[in-house]
Protein backbone atom coordinates (compact mmCIF):
# COMPACT_ATOMS: atom_id res chain seq x y z
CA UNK A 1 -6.48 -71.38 -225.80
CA UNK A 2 -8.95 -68.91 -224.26
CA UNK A 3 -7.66 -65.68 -222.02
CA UNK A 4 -8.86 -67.73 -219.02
CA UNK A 5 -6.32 -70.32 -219.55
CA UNK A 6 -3.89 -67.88 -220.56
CA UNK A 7 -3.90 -66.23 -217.56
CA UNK A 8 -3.19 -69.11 -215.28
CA UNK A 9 -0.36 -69.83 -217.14
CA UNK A 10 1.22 -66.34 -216.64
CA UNK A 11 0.35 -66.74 -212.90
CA UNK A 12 1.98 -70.48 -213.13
CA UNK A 13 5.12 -69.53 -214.70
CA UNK A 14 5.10 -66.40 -212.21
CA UNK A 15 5.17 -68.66 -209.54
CA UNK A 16 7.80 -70.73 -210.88
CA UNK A 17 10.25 -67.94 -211.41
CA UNK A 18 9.51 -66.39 -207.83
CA UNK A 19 9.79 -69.90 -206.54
CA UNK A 20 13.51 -70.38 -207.58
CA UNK A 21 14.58 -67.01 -206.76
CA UNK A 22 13.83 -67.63 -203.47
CA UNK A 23 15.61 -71.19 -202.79
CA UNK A 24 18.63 -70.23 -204.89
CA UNK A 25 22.08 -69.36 -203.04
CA UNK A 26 22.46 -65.55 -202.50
CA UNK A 27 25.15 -64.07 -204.09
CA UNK A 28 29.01 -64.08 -201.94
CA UNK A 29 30.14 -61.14 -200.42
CA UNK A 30 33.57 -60.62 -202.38
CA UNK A 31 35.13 -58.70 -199.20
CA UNK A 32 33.87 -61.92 -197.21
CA UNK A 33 35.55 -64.76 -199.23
CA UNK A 34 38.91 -62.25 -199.48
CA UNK A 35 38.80 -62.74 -195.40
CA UNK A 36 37.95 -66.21 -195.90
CA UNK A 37 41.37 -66.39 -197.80
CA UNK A 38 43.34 -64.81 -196.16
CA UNK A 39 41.97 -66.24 -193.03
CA UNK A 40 43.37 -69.78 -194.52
CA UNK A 41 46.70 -68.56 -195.46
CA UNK A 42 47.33 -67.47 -192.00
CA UNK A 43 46.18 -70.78 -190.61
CA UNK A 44 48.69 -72.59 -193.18
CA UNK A 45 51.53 -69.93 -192.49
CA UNK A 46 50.94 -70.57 -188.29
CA UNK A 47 50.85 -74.06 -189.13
CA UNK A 48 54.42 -73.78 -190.90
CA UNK A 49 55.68 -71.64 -188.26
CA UNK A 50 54.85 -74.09 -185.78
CA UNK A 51 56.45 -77.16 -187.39
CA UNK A 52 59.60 -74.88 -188.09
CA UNK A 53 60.17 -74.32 -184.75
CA UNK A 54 59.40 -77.83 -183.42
CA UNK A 55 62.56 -78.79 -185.89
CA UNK A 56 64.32 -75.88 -184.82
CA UNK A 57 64.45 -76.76 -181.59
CA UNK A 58 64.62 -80.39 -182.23
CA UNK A 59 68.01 -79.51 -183.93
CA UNK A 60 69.38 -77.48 -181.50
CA UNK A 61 68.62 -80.71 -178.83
CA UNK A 62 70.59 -83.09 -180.52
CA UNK A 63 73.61 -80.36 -180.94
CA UNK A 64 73.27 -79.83 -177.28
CA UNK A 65 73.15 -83.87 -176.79
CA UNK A 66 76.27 -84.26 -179.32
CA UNK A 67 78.13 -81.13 -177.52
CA UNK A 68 77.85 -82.65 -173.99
CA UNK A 69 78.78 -86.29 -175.53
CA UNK A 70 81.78 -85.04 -177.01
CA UNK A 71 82.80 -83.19 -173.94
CA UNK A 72 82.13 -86.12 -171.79
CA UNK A 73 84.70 -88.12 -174.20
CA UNK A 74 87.28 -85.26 -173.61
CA UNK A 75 87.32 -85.37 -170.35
CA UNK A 76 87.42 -89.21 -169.94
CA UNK A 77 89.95 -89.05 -172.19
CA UNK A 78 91.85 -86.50 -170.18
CA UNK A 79 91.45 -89.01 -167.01
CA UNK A 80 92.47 -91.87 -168.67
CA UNK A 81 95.70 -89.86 -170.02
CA UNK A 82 96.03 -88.52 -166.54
CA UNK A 83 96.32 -92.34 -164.94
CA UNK A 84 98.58 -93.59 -167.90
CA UNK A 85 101.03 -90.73 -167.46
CA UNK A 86 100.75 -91.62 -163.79
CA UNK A 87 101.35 -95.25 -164.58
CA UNK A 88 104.48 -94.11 -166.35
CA UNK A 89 106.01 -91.90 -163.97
CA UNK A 90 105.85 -95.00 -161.49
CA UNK A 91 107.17 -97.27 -164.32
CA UNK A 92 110.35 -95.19 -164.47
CA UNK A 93 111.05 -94.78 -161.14
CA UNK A 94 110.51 -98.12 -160.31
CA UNK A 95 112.64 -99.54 -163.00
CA UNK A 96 115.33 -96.95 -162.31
CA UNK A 97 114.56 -98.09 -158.60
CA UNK A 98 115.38 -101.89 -158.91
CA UNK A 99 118.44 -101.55 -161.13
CA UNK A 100 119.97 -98.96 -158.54
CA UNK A 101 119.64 -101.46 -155.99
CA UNK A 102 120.94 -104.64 -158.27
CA UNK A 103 124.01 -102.30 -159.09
CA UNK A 104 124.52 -101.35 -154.74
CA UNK A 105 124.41 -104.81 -153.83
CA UNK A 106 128.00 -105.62 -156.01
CA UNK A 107 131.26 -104.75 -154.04
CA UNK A 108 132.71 -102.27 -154.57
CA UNK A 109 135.07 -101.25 -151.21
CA UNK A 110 137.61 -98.59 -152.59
CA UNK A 111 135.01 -96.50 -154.79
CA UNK A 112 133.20 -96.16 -151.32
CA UNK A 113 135.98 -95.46 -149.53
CA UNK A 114 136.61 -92.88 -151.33
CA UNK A 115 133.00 -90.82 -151.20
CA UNK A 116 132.64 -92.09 -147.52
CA UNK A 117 135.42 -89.64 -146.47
CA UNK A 118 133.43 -87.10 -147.61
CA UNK A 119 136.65 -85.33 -149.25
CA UNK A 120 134.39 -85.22 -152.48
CA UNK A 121 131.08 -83.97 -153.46
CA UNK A 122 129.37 -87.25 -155.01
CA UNK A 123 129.76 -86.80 -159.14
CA UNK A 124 132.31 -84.43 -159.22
CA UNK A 125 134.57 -85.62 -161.63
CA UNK A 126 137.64 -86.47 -161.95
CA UNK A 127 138.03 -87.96 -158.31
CA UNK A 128 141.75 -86.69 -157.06
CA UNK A 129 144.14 -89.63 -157.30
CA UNK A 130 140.70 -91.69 -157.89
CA UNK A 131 140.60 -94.71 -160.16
CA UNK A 132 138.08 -95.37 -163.23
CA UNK A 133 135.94 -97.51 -160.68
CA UNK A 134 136.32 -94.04 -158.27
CA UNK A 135 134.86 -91.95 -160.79
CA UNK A 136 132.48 -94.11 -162.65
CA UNK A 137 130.90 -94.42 -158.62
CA UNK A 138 130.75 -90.73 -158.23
CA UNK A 139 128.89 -90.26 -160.98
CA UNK A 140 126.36 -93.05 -159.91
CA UNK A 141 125.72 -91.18 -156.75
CA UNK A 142 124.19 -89.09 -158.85
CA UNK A 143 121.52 -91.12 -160.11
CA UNK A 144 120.89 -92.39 -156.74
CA UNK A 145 120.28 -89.45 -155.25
CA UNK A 146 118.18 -88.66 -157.98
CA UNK A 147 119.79 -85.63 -159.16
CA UNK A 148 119.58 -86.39 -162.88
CA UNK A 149 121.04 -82.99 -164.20
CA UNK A 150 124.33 -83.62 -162.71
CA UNK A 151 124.59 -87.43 -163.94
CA UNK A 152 124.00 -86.03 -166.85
CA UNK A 153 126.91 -84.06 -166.81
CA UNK A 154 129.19 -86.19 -164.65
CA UNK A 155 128.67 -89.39 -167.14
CA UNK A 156 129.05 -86.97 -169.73
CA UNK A 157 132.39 -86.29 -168.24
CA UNK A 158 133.34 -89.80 -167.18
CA UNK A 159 132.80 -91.12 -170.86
CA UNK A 160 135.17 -87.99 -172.19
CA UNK A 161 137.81 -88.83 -169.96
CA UNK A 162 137.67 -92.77 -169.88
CA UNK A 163 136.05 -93.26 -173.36
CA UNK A 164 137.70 -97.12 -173.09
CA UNK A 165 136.37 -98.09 -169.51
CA UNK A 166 135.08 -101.03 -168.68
CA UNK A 167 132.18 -99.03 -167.23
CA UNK A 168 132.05 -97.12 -170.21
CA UNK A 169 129.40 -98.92 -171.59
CA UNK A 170 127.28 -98.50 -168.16
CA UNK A 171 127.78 -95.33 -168.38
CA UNK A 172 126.60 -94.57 -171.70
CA UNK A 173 123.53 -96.56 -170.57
CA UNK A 174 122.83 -94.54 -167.18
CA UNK A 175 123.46 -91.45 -169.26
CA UNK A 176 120.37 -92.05 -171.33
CA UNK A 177 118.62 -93.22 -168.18
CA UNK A 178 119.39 -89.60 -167.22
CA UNK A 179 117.38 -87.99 -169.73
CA UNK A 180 114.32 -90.87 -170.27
CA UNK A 181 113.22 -90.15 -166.28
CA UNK A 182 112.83 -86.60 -167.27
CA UNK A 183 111.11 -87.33 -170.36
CA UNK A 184 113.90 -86.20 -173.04
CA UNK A 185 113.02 -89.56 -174.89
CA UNK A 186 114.55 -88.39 -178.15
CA UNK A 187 118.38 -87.46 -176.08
CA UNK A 188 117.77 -90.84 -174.29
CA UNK A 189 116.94 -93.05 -177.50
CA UNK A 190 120.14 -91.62 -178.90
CA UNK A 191 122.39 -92.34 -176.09
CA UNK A 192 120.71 -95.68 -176.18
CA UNK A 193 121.13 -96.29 -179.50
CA UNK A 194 125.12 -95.55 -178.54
CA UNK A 195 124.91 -98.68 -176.06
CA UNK A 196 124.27 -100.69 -178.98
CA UNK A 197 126.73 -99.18 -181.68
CA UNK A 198 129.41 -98.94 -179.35
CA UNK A 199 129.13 -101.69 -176.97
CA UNK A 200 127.35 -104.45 -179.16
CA UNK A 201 128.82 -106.97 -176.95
CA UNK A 202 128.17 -105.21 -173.61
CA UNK A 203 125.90 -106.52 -170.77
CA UNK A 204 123.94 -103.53 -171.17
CA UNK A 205 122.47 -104.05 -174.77
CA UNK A 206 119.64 -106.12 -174.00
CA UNK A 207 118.51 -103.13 -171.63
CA UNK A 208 119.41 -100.57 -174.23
CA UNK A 209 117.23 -101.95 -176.38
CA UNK A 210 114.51 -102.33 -174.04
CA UNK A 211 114.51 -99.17 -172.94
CA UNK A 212 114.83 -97.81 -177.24
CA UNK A 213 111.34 -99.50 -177.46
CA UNK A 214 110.25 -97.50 -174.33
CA UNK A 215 111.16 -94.21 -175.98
CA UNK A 216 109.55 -94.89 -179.15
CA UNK A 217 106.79 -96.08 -177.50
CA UNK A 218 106.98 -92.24 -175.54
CA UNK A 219 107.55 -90.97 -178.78
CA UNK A 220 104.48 -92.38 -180.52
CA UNK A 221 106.91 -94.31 -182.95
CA UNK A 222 104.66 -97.42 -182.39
CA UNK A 223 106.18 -99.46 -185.53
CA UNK A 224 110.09 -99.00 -183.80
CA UNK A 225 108.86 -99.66 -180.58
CA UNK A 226 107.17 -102.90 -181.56
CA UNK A 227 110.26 -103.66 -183.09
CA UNK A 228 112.92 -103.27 -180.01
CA UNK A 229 110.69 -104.94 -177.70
CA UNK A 230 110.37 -107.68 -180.11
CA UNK A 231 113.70 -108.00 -180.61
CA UNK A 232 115.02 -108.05 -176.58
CA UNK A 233 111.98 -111.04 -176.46
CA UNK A 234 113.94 -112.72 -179.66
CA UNK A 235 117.63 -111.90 -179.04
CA UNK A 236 117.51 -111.97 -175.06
CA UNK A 237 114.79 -114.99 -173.98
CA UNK A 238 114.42 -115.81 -170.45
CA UNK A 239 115.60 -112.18 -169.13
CA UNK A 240 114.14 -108.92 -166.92
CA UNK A 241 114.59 -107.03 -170.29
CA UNK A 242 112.42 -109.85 -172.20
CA UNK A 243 109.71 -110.12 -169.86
CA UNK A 244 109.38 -106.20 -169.30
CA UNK A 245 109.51 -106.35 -173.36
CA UNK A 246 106.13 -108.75 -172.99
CA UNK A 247 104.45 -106.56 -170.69
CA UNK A 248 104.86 -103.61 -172.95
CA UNK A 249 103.56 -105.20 -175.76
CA UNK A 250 100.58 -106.53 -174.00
CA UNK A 251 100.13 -103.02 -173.20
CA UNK A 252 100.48 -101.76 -176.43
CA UNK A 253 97.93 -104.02 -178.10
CA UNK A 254 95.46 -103.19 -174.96
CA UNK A 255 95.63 -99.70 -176.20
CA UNK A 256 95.07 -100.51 -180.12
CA UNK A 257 98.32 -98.97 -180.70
């Protein structure tokens, strides 16, 4: 090869070189791609953020949601208490109501002569010179008049001085009536309970019982109270006591108790 030739190789090869140099990629700026970073790890970390709050708060909506659905159950359940306790109150007075005015409609002339001459406050016990029937009717006043503290105490007394009345057994019944209309269901099942122990053949039992499934039922007891009631239906068919026994029961399995 001659220098001519030579020489336009050099100036080929030259070009080459200066060709590529110039259409290659310049070299990165190492401060630039440590912004670049750091640039996309605060995009990912805002990114994070922002999904951590929309759970945050998505979390606090359904507490809120559960909070106001739990207080809305409270305070229907505090209305529907309200109306059964309501419902309740009128039971007892009602009941307490229609057996008052069975019990008025018998005769009984001399134990009103006696409180009609207004000699005696009604229920103070022992009636001067007064018979059994005298002072079993005082102490009835009582409940009429609805002054339940003193029948409590006047059948109290009637019972202690004429344990073997024929009205003992009524009283021992209107005793416990006593305490169930002011809600002392455990003194009330108990002189219940007496009717039946100590008066088993008494007209009274059938409404004993009834009335010991009430104040279980009161009570919570709902095992015992399905019990009585079942029993005045079983023992005493065809009777106030039996069908007032049904309604509680039907009642009872209305409330999933």
């Amino acid at each position: 090869m001659n220098k001519h030739h030579l020489l336009l190789a050099s100036v080929l090869i030259s070009g080459l070189v200066s060709g590529c140099t110039l259409t290659g990629p310049p070299e990165e700026d190492p401060v630039q791609t440590k912004l670049n970073e750091l640039d996309r790890r605060m995009s990912a970390v805002e990114r994070v953020m922002q999904n951590q709050s929309l759970v945050d708060l998505s979390q606090e909506v359904q507490s809120l949601q559960r909070r106001t659905a739990e207080l809305q159950g409270f305070s229907e359940s505090l209305e529907h208490n309200a109306v059964a306790s309501a419902e309740r109150q009128r039971e007892l007075y009602n009941d307490l109501d229609a057996r008052i005015q069975a019990l008025e409609a018998r005769p009984n002339d001399r134990s009103a002569n006696v409180l009609d001459g207004g000699t005696l406050p009604p229920g103070q016990l022992p009636v001067p010179g007064g018979s059994e029937d005298d002072n079993y009717r005082a102490a009835f006043e009582l409940i009429k008049e609805q002054r339940y503290d003193q029948a409590e105490v006047a059948f109290k007394e009637f019972l202690a001085i004429y344990p073997e009345s024929t009205n003992a057994p009524n009283a021992q019944y209107w005793l416990g009536e006593s305490y169930y209309v002011r809600q002392r269901f455990d003194d009330a099942l108990n002189s219940f309970q007496s009717v039946l122990d100590d008066f088993p053949g008494s007209r009274k039992v059938a409404d004993a019982l009834l009335k010991i499934g009430y104040c279980n039922y009161e009570l919570k007891r709902w095992d015992a109270a399905k019990q009585a009631l079942a029993k005045v239906q079983s023992d005493y068919p065809d009777t106030t006591a039996a069908r007032l026994a049904e309604q509680r029961l039907q009642r009872m399995a209305s409330e999933g108790v």
